[in-house]
PDB file of N, CA and C in Angstrom:
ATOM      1  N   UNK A   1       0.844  -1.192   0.000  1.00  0.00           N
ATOM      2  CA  UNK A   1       0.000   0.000   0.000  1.00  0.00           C
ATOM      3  C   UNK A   1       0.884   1.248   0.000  1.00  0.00           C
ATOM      4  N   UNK A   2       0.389   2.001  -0.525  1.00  0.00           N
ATOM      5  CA  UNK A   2       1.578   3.040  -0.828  1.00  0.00           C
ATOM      6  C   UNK A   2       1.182   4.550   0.489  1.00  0.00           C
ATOM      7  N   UNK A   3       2.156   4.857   0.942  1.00  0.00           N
ATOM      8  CA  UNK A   3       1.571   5.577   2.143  1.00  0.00           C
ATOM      9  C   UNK A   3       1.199   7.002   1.554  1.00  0.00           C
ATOM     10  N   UNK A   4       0.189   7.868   1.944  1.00  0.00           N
ATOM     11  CA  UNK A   4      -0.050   9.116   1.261  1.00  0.00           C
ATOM     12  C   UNK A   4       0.126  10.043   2.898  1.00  0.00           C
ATOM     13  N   UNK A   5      -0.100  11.243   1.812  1.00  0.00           N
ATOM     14  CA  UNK A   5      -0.213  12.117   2.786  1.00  0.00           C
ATOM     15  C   UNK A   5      -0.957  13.745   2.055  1.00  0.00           C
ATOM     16  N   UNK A   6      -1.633  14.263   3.302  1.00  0.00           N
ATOM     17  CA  UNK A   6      -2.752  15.442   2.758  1.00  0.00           C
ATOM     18  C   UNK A   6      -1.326  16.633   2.380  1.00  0.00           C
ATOM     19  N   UNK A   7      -2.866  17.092   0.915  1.00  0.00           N
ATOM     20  CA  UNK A   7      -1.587  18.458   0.286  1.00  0.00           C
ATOM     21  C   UNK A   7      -2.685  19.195   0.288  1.00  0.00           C
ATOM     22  N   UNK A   8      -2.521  20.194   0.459  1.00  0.00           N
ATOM     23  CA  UNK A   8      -3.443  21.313   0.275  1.00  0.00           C
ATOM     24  C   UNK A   8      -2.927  22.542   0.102  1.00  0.00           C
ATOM     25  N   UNK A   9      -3.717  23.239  -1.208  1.00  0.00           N
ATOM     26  CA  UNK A   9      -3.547  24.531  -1.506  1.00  0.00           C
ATOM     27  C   UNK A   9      -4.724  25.471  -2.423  1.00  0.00           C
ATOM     28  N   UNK A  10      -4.370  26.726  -2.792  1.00  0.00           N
ATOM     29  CA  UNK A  10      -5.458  27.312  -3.149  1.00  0.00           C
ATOM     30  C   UNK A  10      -5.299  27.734  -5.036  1.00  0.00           C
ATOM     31  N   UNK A  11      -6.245  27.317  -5.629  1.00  0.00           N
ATOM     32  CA  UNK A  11      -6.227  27.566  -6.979  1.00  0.00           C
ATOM     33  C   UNK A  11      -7.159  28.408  -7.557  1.00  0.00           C
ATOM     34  N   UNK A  12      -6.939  29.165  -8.776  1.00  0.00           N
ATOM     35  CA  UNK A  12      -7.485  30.147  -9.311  1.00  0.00           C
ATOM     36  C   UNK A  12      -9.151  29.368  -9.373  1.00  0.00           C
ATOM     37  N   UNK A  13      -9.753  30.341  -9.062  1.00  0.00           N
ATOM     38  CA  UNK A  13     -11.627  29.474  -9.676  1.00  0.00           C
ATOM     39  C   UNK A  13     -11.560  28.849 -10.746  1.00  0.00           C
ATOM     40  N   UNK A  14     -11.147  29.405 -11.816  1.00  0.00           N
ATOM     41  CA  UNK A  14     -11.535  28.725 -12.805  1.00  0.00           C
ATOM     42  C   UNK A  14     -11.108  27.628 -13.208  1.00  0.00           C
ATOM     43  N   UNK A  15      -9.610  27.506 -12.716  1.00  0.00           N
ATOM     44  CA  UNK A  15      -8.733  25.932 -12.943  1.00  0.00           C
ATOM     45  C   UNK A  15      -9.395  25.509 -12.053  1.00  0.00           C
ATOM     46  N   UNK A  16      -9.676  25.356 -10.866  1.00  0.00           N
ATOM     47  CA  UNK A  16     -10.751  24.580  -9.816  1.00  0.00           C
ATOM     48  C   UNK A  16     -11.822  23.902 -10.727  1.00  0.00           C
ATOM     49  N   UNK A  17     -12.493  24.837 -11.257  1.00  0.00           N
ATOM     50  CA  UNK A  17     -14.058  24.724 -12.168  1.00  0.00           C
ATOM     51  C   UNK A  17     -13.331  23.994 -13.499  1.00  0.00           C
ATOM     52  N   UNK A  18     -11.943  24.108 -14.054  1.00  0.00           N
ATOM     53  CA  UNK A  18     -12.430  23.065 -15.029  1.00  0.00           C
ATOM     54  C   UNK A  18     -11.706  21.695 -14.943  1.00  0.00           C
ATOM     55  N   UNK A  19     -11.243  21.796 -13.606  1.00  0.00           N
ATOM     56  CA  UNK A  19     -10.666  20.532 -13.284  1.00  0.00           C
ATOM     57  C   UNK A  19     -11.942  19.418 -12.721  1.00  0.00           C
ATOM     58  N   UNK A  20     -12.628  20.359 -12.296  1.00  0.00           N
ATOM     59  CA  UNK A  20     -14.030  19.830 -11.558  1.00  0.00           C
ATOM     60  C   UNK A  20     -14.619  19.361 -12.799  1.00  0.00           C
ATOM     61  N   UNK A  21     -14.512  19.545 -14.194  1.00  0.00           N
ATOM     62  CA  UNK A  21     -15.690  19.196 -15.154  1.00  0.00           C
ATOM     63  C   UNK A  21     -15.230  18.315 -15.718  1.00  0.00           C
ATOM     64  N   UNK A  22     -13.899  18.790 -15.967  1.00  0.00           N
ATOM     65  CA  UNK A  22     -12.706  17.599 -16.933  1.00  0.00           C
ATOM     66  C   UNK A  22     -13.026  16.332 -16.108  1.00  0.00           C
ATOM     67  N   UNK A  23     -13.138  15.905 -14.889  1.00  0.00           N
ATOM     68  CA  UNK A  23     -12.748  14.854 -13.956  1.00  0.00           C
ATOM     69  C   UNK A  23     -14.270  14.069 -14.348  1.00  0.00           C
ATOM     70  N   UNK A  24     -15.323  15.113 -14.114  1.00  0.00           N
ATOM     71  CA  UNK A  24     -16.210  14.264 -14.138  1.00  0.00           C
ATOM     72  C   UNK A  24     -16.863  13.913 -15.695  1.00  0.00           C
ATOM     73  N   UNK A  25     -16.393  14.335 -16.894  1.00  0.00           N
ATOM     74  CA  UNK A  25     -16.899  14.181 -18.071  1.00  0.00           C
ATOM     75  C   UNK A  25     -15.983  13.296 -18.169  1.00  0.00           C
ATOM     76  N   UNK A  26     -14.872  12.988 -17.957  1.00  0.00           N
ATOM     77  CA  UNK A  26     -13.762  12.050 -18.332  1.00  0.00           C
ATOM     78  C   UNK A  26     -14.085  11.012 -17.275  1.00  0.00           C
ATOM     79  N   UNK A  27     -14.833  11.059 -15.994  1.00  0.00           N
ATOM     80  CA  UNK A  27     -14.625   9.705 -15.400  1.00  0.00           C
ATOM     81  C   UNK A  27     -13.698   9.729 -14.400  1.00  0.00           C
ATOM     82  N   UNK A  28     -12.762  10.859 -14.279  1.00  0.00           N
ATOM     83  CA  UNK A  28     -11.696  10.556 -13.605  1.00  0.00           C
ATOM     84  C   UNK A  28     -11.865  11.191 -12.020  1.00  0.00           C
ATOM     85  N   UNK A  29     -10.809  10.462 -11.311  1.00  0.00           N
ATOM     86  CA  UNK A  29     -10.710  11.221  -9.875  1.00  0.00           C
ATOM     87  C   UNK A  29      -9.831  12.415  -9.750  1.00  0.00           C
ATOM     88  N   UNK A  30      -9.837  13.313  -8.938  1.00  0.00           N
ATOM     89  CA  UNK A  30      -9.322  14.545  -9.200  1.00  0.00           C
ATOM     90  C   UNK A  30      -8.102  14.287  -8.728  1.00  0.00           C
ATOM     91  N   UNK A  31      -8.167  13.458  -7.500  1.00  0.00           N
ATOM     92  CA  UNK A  31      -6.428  13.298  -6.860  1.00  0.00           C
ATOM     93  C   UNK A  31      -5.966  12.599  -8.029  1.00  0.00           C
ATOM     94  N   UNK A  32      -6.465  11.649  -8.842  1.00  0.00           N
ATOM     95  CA  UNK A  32      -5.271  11.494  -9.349  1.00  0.00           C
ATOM     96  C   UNK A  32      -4.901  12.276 -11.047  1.00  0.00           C
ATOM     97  N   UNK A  33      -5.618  13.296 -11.132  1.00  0.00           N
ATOM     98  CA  UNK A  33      -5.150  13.950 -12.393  1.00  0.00           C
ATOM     99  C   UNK A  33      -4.290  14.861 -11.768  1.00  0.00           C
ATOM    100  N   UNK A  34      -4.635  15.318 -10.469  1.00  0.00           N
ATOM    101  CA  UNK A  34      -3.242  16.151  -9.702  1.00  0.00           C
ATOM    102  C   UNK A  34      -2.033  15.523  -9.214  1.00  0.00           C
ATOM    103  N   UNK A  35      -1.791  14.623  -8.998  1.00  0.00           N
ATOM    104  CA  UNK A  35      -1.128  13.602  -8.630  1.00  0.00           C
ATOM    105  C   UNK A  35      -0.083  13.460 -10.379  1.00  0.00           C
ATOM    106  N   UNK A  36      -0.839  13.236 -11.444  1.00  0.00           N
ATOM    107  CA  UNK A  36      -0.149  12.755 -12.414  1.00  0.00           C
ATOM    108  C   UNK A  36       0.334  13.873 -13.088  1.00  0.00           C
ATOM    109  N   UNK A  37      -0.315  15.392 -12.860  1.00  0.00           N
ATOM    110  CA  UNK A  37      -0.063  16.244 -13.088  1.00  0.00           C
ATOM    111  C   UNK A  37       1.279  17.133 -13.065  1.00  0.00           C
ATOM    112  N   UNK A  38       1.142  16.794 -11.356  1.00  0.00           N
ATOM    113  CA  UNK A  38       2.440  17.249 -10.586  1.00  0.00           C
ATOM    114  C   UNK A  38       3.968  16.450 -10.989  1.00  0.00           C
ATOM    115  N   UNK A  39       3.802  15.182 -10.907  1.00  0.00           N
ATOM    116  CA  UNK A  39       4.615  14.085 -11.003  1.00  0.00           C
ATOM    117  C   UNK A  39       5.306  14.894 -12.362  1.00  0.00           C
ATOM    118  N   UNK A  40       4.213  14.579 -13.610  1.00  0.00           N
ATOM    119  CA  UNK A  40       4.961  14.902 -15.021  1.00  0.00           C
ATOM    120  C   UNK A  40       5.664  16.264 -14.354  1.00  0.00           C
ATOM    121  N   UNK A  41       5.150  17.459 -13.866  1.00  0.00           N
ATOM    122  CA  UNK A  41       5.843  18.947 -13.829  1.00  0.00           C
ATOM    123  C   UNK A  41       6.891  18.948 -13.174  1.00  0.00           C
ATOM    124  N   UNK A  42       7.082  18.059 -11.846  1.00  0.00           N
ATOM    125  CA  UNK A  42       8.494  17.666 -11.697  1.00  0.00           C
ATOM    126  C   UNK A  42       9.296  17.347 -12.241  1.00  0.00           C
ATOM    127  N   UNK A  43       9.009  15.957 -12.984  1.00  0.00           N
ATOM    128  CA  UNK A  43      10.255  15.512 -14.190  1.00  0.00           C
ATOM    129  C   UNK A  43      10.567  16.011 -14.734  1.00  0.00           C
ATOM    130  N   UNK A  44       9.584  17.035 -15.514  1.00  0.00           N
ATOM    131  CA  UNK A  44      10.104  18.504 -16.496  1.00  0.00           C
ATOM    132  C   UNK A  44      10.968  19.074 -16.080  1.00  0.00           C
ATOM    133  N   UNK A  45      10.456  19.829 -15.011  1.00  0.00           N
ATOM    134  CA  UNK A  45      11.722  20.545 -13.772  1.00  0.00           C
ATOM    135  C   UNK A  45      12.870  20.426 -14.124  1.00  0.00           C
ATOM    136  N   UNK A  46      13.242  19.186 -13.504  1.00  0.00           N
ATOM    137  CA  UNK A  46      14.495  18.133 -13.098  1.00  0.00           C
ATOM    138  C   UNK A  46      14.738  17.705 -14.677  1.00  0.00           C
ATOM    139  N   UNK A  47      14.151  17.608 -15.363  1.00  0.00           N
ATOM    140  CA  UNK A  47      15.220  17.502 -16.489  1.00  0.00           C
ATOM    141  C   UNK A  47      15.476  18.630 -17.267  1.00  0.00           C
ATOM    142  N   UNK A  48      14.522  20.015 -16.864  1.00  0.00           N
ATOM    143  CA  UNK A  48      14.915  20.965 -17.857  1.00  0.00           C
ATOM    144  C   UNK A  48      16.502  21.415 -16.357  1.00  0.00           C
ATOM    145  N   UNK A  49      16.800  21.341 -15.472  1.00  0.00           N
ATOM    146  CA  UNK A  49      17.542  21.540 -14.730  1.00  0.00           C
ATOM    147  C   UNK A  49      18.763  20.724 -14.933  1.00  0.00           C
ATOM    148  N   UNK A  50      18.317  19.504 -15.027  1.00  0.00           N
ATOM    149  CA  UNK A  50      19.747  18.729 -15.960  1.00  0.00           C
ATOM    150  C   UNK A  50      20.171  19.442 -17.068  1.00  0.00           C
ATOM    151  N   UNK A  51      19.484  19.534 -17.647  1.00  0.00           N
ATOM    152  CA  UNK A  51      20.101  19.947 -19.016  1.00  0.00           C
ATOM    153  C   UNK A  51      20.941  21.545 -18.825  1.00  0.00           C
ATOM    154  N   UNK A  52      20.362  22.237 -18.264  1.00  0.00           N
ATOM    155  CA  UNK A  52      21.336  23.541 -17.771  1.00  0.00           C
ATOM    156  C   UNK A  52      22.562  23.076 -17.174  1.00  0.00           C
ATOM    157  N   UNK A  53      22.901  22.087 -15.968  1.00  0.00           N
ATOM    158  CA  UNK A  53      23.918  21.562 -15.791  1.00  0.00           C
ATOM    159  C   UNK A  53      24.799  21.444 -16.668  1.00  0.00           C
ATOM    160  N   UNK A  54      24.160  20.559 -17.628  1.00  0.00           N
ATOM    161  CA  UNK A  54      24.816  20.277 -18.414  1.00  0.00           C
ATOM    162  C   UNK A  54      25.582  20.995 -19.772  1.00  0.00           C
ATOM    163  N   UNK A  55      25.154  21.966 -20.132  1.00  0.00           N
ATOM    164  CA  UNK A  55      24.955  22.985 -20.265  1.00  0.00           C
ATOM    165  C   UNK A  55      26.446  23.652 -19.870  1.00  0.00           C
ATOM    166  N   UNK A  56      25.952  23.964 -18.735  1.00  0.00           N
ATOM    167  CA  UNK A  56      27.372  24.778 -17.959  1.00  0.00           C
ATOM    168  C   UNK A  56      28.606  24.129 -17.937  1.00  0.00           C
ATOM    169  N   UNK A  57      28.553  22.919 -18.062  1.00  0.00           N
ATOM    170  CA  UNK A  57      29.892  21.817 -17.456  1.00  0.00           C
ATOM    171  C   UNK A  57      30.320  21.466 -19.114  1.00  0.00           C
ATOM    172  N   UNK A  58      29.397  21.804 -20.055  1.00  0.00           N
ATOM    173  CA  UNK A  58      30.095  21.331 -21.670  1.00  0.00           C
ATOM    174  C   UNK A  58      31.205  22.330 -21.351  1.00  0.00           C
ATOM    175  N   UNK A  59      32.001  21.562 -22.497  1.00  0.00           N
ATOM    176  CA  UNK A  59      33.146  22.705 -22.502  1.00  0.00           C
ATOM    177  C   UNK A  59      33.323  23.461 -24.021  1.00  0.00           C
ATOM    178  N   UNK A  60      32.309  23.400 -25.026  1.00  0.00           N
ATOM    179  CA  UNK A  60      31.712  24.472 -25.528  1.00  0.00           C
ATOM    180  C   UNK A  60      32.804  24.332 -26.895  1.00  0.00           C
ATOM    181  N   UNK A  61      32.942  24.828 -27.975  1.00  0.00           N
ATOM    182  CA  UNK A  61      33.284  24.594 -29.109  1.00  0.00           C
ATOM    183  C   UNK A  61      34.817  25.139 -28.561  1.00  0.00           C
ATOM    184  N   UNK A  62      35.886  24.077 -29.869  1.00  0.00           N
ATOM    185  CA  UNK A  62      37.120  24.717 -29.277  1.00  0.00           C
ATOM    186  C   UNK A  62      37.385  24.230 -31.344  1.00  0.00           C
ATOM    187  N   UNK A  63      37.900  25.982 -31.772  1.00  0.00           N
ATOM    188  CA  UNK A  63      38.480  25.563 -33.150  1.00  0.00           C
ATOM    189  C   UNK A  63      39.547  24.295 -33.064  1.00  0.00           C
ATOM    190  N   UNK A  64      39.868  23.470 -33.986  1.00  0.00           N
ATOM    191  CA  UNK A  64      40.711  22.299 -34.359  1.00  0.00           C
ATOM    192  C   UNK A  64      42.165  22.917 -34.621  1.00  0.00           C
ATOM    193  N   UNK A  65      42.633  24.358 -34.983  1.00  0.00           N
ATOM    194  CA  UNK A  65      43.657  25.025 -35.077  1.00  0.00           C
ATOM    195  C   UNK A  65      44.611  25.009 -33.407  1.00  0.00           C
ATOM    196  N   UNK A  66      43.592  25.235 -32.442  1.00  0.00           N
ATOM    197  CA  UNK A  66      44.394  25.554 -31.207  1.00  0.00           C
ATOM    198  C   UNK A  66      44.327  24.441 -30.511  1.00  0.00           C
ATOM    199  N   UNK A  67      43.514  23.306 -30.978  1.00  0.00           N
ATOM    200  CA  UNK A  67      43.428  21.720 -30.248  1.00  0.00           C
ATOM    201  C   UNK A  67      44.840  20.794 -30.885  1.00  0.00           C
ATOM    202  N   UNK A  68      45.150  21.255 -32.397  1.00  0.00           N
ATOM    203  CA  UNK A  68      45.944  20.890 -33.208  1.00  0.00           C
ATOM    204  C   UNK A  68      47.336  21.295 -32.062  1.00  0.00           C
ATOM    205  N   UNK A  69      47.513  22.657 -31.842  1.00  0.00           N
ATOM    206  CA  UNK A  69      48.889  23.015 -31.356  1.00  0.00           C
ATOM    207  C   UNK A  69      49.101  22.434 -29.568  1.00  0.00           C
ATOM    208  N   UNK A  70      47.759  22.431 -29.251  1.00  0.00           N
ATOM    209  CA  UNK A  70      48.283  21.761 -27.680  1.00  0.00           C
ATOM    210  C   UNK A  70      48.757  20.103 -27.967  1.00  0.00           C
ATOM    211  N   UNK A  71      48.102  19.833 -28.743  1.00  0.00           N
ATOM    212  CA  UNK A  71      48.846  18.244 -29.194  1.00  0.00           C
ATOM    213  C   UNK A  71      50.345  18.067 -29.830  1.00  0.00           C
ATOM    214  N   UNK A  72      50.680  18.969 -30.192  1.00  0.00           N
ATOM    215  CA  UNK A  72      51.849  18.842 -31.201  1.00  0.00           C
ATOM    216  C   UNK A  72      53.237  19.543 -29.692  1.00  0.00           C
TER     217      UNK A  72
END
């Protein structure tokens, strides 16, 4: 069983109101379109945050003229 725990916060009316319609024309439960919601916006996060890392730590174009003379 997977352990939960209460989240609570406050959302604009209208995302309230069309999360409330989406859920019930679709069938679905609301915790878990927030739940799957959040999850995906994290991973986004965290990988648009990797990629800046990564990003910073490339070491970025180096002409073949001055790579040529540190070798020689």
């Amino acid at each position: 069983m997977v352990r939960a725990a209460a989240f609570a916060t406050k959302l604009p009316v209208d995302l309230k109101e069309t999360l409330d319609r989406v859920c019930v024309k679709l069938g679905l439960r609301k915790n878990y379109v927030v739940e799957t919601a959040l999850r995906e916006k994290l991973e986004d996060l965290l990988d648009a945050n990797d990629l800046q890392q990564a990003m910073a730590e490339a070491t970025g174009f180096h002409p073949w003229r001055g790579i040529r003379r540190t070798l020689a």
